[in-house]
N, C-alpha and C. Protein backbone atom coordinates (compact mmCIF):
# COMPACT_ATOMS: atom_id res chain seq x y z
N UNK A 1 -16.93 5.34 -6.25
CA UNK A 1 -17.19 6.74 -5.98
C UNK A 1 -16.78 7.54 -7.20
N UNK A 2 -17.41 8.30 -7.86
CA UNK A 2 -17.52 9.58 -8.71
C UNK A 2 -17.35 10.94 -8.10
N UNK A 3 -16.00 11.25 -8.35
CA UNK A 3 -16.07 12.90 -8.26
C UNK A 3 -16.37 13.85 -9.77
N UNK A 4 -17.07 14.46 -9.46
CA UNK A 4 -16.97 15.41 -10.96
C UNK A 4 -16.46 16.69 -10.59
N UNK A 5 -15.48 17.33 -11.57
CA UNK A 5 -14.66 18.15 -11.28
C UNK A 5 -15.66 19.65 -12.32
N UNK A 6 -15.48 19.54 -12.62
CA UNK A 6 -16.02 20.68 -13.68
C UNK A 6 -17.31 20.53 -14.35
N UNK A 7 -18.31 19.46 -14.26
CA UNK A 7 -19.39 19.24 -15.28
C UNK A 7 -19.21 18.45 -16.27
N UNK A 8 -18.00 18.22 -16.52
CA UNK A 8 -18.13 17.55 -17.78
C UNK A 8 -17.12 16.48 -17.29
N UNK A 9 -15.83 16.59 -16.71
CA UNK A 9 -14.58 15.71 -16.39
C UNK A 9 -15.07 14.76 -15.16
N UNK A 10 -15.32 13.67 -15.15
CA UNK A 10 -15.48 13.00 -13.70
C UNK A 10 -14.27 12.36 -13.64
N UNK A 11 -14.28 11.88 -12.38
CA UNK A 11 -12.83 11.54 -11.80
C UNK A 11 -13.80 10.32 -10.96
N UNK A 12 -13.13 9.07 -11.34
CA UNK A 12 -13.93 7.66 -10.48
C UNK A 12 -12.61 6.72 -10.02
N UNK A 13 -13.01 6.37 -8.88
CA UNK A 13 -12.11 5.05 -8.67
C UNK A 13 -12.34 3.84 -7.66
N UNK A 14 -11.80 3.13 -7.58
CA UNK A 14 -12.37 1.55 -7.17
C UNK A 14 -12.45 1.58 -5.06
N UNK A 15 -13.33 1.86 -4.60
CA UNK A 15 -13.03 2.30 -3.10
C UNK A 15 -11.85 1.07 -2.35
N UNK A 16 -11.63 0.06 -3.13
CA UNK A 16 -10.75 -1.27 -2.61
C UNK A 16 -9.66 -0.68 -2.82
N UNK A 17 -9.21 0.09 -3.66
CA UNK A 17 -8.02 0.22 -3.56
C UNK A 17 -7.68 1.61 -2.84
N UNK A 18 -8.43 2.58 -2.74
CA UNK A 18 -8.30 3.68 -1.76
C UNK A 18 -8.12 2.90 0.30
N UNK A 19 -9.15 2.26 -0.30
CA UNK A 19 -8.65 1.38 1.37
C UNK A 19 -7.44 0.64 1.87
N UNK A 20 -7.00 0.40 0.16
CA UNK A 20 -5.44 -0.62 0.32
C UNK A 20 -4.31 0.56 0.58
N UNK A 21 -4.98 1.42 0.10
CA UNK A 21 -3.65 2.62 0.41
C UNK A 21 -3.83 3.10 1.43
N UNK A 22 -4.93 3.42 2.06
CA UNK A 22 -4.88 4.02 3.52
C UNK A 22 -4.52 2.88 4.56
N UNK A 23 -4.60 1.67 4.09
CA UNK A 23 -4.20 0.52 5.50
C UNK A 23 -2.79 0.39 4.96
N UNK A 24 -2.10 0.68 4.00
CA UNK A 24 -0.46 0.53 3.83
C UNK A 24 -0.18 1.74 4.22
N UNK A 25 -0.57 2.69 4.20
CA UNK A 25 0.28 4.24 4.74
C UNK A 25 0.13 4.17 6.76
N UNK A 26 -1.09 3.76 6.53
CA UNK A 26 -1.14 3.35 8.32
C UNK A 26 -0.79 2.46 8.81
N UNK A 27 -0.38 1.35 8.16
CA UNK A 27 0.92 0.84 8.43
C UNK A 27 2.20 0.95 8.70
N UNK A 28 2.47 1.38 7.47
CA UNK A 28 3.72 2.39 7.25
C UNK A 28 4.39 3.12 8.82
N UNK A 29 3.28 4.56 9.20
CA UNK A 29 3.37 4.93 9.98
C UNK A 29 3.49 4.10 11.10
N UNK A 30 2.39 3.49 11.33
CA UNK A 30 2.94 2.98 12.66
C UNK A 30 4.11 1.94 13.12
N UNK A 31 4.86 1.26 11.60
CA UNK A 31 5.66 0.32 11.43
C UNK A 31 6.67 1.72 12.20
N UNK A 32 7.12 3.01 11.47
CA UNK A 32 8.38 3.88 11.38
C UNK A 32 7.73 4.26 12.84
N UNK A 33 6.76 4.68 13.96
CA UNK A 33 7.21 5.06 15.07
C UNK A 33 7.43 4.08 15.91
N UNK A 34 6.70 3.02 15.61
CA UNK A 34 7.61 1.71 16.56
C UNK A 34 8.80 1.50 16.80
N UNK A 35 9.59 1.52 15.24
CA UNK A 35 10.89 1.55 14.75
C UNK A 35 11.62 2.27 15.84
N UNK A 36 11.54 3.85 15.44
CA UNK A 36 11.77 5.24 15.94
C UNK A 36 11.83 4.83 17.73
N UNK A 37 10.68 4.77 18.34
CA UNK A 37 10.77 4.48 19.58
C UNK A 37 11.96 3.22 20.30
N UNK A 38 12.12 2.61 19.73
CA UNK A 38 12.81 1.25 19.81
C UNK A 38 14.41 1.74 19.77
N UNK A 39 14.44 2.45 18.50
CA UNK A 39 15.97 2.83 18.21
C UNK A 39 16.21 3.47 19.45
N UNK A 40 15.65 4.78 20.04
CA UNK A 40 15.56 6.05 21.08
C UNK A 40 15.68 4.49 22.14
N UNK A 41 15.08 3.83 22.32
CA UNK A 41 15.49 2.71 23.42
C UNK A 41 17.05 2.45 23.29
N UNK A 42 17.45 2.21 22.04
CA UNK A 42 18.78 1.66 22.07
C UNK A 42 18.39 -0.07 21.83
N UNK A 43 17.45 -0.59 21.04
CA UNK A 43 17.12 -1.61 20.47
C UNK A 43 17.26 -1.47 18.93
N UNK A 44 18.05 -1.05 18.65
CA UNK A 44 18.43 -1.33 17.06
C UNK A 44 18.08 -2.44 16.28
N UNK A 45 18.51 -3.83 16.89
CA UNK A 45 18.23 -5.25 16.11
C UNK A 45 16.71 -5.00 16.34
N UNK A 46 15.86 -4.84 17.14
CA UNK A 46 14.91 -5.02 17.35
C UNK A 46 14.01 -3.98 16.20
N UNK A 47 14.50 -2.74 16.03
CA UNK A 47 13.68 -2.07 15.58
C UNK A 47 13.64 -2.11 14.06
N UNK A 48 14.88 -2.91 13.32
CA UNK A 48 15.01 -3.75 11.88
C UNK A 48 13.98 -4.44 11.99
N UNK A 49 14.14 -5.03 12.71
CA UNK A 49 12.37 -6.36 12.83
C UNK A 49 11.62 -5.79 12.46
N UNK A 50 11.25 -4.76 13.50
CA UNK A 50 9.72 -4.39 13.08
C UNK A 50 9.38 -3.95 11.87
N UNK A 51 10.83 -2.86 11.63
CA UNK A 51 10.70 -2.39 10.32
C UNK A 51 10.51 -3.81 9.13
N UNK A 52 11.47 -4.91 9.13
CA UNK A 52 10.92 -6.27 8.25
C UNK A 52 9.38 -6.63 8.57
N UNK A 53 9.04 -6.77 9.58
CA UNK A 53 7.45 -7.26 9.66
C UNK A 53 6.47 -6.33 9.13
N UNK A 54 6.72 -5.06 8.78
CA UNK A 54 6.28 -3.82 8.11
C UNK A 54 5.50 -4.14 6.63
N UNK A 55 6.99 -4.45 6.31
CA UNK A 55 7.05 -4.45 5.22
C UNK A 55 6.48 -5.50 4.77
N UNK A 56 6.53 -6.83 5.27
CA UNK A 56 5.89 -8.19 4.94
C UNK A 56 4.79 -8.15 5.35
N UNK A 57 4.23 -6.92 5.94
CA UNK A 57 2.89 -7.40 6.14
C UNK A 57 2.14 -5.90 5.15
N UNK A 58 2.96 -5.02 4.73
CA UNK A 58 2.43 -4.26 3.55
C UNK A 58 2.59 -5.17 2.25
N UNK A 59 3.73 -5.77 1.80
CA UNK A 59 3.45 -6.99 0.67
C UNK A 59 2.22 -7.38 0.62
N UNK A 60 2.06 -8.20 1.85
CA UNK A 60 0.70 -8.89 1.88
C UNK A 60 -0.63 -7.95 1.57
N UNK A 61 -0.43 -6.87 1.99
CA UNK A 61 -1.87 -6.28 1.94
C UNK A 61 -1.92 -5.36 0.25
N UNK A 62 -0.69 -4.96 -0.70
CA UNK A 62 -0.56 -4.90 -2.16
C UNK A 62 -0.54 -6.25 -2.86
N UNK A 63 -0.39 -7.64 -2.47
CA UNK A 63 -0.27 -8.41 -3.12
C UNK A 63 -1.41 -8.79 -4.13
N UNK A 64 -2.84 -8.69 -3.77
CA UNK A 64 -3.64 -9.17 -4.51
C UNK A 64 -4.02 -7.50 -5.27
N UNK A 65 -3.36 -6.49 -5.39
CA UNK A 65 -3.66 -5.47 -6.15
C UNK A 65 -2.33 -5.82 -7.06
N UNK A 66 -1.11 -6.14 -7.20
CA UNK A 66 -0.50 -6.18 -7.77
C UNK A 66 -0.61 -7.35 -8.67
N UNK A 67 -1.09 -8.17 -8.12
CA UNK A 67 -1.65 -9.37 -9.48
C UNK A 67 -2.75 -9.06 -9.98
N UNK A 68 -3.71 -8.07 -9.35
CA UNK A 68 -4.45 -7.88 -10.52
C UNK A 68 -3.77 -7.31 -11.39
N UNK A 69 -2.94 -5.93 -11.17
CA UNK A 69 -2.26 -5.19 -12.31
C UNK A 69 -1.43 -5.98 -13.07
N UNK A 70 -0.85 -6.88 -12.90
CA UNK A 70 0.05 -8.16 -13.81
C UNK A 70 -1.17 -9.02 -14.61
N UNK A 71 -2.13 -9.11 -13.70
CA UNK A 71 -3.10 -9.61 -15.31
C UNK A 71 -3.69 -8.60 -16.16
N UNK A 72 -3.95 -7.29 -15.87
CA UNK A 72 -4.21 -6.54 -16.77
C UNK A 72 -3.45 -6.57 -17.96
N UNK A 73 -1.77 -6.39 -17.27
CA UNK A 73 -0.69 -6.37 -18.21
C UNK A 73 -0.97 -7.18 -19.12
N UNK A 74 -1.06 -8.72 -18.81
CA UNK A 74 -0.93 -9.60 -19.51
C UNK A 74 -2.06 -10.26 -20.52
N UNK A 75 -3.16 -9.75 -20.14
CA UNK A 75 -4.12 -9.87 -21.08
C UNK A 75 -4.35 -8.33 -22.19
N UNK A 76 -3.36 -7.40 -22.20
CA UNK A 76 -3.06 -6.43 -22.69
C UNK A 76 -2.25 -6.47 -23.66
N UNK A 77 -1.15 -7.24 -22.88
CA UNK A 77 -0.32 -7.92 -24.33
C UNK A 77 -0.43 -8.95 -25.14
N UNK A 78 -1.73 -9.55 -24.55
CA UNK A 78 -2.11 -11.03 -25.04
C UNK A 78 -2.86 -10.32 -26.35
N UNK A 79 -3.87 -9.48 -26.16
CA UNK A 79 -4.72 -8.71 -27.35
C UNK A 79 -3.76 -7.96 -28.76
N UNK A 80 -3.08 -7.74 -28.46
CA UNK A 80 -1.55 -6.86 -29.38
C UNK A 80 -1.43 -8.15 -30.78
């Protein structure tokens, strides 16, 4: 997708990774009111969990964006 801002400045970016950020922020969210609800239960151990399964399952969904950015790196410094 191409936004153009002024006529002359476009603004582009990869729609895979706009999707990786909207399924980690909606994650996110729904990881912290699960959490939230759980604690208000008085399940504390329980609501660490969820908050860990959160997070291991946002890893998973940055993982193959973050190795791409580590090969960018590295074929960046490979050219130098």
């Amino acid at each position: 997708m191409t936004v153009t801002l002024d006529g002359e400045n476009t603004f582009s970016y990869d729609h895979v990774y706009f999707t990786a950020v909207m399924k980690v922020v909606g994650v996110a969210y729904i990881t912290q009111f699960g959490a939230e609800i759980l604690r208000d239960g008085g399940e504390g151990a329980i609501a660490l969990k969820v908050e860990l399964a959160g997070k291991v399952f946002i890893l998973g969904l940055t993982l193959p964006i973050v190795t791409e950015f580590l090969e960018v790196c590295v074929n960046a410094l490979s050219a130098v």
